[in-house]
PDB file of N, CA and C in Angstrom:
ATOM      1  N   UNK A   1     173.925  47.197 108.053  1.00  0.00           N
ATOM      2  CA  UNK A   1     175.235  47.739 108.349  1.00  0.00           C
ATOM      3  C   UNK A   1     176.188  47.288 107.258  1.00  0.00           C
ATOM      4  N   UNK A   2     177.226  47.309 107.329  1.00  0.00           N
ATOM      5  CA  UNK A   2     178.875  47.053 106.528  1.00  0.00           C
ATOM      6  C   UNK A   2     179.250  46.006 106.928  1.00  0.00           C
ATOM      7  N   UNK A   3     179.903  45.270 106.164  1.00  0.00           N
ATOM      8  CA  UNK A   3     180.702  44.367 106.588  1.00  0.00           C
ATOM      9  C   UNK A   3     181.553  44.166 107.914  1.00  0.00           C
ATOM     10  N   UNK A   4     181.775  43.349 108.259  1.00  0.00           N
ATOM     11  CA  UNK A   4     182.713  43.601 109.523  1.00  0.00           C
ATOM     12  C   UNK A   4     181.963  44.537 110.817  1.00  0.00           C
ATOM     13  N   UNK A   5     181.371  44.654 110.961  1.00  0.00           N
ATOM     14  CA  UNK A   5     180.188  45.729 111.179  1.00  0.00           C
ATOM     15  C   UNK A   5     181.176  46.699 111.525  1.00  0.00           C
ATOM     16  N   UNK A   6     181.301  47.722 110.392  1.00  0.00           N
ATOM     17  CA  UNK A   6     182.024  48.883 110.533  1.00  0.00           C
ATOM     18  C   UNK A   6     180.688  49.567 110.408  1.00  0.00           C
ATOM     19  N   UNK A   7     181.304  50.894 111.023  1.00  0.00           N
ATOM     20  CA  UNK A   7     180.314  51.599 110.939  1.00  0.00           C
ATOM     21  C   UNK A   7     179.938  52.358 109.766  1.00  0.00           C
ATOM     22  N   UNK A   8     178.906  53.027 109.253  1.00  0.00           N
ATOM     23  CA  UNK A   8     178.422  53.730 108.387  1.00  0.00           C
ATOM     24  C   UNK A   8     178.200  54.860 108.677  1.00  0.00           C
ATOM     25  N   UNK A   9     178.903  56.255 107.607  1.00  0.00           N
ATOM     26  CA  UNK A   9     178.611  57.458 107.439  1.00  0.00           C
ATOM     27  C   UNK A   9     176.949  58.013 107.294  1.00  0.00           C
ATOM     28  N   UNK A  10     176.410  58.918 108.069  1.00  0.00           N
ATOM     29  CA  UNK A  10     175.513  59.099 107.580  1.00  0.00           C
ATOM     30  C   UNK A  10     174.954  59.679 106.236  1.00  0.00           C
ATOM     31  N   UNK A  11     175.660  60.422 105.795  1.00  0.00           N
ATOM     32  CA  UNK A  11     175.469  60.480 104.010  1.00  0.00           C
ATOM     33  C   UNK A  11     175.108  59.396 103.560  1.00  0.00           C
ATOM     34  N   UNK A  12     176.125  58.281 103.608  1.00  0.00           N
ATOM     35  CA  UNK A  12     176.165  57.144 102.859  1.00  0.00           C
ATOM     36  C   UNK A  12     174.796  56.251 103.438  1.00  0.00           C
ATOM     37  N   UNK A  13     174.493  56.413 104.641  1.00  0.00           N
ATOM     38  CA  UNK A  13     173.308  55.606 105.191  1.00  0.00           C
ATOM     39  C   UNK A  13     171.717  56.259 103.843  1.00  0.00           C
ATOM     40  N   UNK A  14     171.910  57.689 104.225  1.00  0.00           N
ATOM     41  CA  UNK A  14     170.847  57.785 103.813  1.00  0.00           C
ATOM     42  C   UNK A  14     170.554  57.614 102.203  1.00  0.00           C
ATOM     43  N   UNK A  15     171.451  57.505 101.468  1.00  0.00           N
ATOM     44  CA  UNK A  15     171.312  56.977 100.559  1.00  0.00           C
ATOM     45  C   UNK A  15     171.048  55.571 100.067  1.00  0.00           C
ATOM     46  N   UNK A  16     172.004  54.561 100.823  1.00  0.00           N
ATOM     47  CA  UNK A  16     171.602  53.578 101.023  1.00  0.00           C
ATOM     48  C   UNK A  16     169.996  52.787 101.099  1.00  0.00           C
ATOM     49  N   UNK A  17     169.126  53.672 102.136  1.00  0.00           N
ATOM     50  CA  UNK A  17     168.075  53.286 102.804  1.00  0.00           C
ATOM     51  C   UNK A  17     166.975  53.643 101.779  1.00  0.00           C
ATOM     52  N   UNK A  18     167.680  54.889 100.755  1.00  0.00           N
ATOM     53  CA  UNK A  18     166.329  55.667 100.034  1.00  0.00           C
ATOM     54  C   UNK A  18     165.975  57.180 100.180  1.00  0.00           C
ATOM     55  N   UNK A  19     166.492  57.212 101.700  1.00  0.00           N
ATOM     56  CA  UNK A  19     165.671  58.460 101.449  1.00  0.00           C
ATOM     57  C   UNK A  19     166.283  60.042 101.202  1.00  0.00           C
ATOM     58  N   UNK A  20     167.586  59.548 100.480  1.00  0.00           N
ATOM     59  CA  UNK A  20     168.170  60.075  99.517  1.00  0.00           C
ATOM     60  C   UNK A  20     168.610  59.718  98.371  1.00  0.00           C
ATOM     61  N   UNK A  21     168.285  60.782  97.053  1.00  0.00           N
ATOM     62  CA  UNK A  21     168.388  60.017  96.061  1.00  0.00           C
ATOM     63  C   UNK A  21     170.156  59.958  95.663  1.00  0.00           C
ATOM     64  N   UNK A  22     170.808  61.372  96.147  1.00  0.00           N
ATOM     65  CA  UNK A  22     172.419  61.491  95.700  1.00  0.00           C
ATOM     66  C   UNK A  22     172.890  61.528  96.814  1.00  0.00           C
ATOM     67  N   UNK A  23     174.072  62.523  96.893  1.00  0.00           N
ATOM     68  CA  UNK A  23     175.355  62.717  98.113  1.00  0.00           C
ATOM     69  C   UNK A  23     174.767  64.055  98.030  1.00  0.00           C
ATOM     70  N   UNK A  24     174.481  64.680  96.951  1.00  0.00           N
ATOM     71  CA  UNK A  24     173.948  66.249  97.246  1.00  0.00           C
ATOM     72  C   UNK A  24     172.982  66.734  97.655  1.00  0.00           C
ATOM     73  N   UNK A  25     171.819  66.029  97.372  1.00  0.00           N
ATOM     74  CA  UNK A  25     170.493  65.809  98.100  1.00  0.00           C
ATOM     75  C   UNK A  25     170.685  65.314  99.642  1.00  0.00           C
ATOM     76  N   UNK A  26     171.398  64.611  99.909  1.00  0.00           N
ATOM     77  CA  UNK A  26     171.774  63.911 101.757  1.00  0.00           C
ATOM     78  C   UNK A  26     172.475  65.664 102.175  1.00  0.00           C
ATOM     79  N   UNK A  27     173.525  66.233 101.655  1.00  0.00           N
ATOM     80  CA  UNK A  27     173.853  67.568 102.004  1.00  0.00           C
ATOM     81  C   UNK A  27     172.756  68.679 101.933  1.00  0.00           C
ATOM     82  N   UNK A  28     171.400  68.095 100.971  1.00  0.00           N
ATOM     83  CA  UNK A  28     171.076  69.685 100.986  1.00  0.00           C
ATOM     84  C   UNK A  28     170.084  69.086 102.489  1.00  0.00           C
ATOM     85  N   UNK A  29     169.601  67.947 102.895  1.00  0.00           N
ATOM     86  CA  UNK A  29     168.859  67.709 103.456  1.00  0.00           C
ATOM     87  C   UNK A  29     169.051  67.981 105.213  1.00  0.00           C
ATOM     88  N   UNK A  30     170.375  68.137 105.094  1.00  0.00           N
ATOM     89  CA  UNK A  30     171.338  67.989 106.363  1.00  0.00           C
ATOM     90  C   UNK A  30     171.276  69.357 106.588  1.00  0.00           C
ATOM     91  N   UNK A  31     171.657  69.807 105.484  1.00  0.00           N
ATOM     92  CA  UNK A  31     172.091  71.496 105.563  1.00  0.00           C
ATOM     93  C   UNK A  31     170.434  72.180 106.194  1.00  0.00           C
ATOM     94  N   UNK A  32     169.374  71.472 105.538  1.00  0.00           N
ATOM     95  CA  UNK A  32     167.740  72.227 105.797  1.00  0.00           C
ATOM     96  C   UNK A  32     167.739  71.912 107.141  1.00  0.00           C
ATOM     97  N   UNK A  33     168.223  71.050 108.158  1.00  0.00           N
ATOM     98  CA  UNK A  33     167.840  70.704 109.294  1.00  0.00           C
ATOM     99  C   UNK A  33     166.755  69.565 109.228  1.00  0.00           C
ATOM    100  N   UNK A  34     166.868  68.850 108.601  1.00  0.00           N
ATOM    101  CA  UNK A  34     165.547  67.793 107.957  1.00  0.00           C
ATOM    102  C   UNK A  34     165.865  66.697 108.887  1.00  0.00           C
ATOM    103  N   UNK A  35     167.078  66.048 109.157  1.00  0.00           N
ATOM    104  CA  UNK A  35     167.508  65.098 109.748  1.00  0.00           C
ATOM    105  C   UNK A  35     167.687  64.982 110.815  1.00  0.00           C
ATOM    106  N   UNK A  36     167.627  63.945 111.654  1.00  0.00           N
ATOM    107  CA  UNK A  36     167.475  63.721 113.366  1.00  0.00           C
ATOM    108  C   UNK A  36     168.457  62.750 113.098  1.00  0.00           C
ATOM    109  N   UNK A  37     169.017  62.083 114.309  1.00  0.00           N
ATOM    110  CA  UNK A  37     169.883  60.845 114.861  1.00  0.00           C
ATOM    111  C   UNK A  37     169.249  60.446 116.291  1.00  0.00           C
ATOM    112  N   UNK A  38     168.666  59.491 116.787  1.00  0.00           N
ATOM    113  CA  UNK A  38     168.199  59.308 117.745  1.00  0.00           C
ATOM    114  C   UNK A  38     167.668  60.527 118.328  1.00  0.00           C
ATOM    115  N   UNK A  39     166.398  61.442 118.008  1.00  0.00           N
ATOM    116  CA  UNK A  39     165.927  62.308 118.074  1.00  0.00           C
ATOM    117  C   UNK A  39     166.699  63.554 118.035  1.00  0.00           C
ATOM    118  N   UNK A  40     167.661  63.674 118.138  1.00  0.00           N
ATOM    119  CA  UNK A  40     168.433  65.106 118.007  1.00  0.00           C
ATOM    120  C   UNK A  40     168.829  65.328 116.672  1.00  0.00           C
ATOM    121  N   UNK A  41     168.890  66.834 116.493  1.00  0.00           N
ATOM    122  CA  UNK A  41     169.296  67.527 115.050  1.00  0.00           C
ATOM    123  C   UNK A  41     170.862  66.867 114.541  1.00  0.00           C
ATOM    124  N   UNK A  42     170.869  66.665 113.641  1.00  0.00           N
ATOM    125  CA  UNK A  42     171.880  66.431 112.738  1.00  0.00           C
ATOM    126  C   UNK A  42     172.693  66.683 111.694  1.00  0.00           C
ATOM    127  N   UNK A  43     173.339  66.841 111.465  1.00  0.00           N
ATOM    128  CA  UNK A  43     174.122  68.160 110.042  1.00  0.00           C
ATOM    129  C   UNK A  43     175.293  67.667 109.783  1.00  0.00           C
ATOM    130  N   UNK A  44     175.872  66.685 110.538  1.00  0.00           N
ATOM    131  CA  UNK A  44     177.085  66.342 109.975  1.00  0.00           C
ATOM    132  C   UNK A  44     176.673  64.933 109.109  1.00  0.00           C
ATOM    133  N   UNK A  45     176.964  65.197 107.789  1.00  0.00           N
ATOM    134  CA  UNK A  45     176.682  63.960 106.411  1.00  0.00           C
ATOM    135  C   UNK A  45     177.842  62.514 107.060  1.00  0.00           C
ATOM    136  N   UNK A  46     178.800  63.575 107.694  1.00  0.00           N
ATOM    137  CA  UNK A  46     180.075  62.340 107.956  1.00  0.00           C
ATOM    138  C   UNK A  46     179.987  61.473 109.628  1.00  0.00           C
ATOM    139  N   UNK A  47     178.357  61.765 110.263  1.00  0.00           N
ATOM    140  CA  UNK A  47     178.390  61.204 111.566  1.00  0.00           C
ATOM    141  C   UNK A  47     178.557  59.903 110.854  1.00  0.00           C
ATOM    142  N   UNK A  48     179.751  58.883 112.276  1.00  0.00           N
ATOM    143  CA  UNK A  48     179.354  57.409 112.177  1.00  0.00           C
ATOM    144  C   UNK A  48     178.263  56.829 113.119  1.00  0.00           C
ATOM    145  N   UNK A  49     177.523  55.877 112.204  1.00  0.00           N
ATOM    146  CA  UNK A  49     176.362  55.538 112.873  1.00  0.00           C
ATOM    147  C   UNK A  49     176.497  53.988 113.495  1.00  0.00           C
ATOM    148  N   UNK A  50     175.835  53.974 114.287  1.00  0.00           N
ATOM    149  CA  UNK A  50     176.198  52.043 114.851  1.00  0.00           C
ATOM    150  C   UNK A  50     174.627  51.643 114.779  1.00  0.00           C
ATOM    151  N   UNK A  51     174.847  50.033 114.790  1.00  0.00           N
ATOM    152  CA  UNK A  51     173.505  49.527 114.768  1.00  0.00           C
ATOM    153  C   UNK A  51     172.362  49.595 115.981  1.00  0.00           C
ATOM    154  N   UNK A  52     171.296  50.161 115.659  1.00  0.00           N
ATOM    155  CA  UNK A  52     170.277  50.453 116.558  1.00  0.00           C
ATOM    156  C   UNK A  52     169.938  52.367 116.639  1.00  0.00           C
ATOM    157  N   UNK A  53     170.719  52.790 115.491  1.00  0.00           N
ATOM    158  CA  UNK A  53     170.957  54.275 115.479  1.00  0.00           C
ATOM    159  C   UNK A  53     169.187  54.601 114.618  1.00  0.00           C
ATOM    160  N   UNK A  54     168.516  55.157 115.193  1.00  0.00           N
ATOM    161  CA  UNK A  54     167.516  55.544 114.269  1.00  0.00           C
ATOM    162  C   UNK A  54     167.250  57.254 113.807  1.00  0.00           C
ATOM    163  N   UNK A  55     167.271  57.088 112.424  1.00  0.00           N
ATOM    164  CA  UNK A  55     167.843  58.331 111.430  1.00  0.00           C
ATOM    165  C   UNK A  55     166.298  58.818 110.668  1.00  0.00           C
ATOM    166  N   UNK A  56     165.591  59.945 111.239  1.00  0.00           N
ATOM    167  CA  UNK A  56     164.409  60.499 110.738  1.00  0.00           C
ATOM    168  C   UNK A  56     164.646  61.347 109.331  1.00  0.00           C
ATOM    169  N   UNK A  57     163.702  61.485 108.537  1.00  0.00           N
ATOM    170  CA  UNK A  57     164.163  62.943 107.635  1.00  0.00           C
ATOM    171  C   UNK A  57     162.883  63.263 107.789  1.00  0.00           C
ATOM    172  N   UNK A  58     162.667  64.357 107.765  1.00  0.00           N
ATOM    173  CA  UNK A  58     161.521  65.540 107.260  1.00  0.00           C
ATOM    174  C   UNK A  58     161.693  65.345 105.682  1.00  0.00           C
ATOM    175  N   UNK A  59     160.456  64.723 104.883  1.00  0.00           N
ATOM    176  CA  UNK A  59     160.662  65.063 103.478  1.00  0.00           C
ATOM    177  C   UNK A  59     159.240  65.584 103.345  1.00  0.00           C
ATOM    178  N   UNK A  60     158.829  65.856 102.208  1.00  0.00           N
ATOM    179  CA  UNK A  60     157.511  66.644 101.682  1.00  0.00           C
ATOM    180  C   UNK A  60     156.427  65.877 102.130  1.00  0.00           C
ATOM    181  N   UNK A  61     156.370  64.482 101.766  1.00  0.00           N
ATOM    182  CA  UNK A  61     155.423  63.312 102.473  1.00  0.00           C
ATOM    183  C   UNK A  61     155.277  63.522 103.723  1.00  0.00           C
ATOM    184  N   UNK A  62     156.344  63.688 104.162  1.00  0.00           N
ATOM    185  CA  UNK A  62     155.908  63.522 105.858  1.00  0.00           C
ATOM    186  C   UNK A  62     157.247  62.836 106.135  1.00  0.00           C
ATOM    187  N   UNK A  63     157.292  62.371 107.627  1.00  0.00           N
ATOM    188  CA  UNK A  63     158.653  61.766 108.137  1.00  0.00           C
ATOM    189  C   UNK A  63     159.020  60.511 107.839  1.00  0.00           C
ATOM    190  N   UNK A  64     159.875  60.295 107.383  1.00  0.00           N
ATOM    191  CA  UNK A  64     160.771  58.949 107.232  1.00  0.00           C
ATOM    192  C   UNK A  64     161.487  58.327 108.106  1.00  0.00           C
ATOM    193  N   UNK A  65     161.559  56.790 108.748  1.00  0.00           N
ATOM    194  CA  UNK A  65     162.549  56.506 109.491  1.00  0.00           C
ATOM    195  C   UNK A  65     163.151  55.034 109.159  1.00  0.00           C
ATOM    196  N   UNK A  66     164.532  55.027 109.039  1.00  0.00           N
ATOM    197  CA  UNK A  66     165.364  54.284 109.328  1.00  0.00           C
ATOM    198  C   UNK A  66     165.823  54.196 110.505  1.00  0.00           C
ATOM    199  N   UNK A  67     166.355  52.309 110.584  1.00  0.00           N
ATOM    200  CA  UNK A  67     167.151  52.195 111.971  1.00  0.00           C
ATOM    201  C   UNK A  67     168.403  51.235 111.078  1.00  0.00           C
ATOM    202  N   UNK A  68     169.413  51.434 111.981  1.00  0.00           N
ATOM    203  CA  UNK A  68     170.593  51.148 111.053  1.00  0.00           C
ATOM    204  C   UNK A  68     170.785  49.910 112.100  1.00  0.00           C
ATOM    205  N   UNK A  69     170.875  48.454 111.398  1.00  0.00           N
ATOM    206  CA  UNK A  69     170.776  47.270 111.726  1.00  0.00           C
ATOM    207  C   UNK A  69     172.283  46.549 111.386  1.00  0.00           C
ATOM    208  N   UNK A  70     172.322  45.785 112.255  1.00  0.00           N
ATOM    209  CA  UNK A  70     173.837  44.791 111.712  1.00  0.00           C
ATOM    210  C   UNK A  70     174.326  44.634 111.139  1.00  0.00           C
TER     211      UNK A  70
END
């Protein structure tokens, strides 16, 4: 997480974590429907996320998961 434990944008998460390489790649990934938030579809780059939030992508490999921690 952020300091202060503020919360984190999901754009900014998924870059953070890896499994985006830019801000435009996290948009095109959002925009494909690639991304989950605690199993449901996701599309907004600007959700805030809290700790224990777990964030899937659909990439070419196969699925990715982060959980957004303290």
């Amino acid at each position: 997480m952020t300091q202060h434990d503020e919360p984190i944008r999901l754009g900014q998460f998924l870059k953070l974590v890896g499994l985006a390489d830019t801000g435009g790649h996290a948009r095109a990934l959002l925009d494909d429907g690639a991304v989950t938030v605690n199993g449901e579809p996701e599309a907004r780059r600007g959700r805030q996320l809290r700790p224990g939030d777990v964030v899937e992508v659909d990439l070419p490999g196969g699925v990715q998961r982060a959980t957004v921690e303290d």
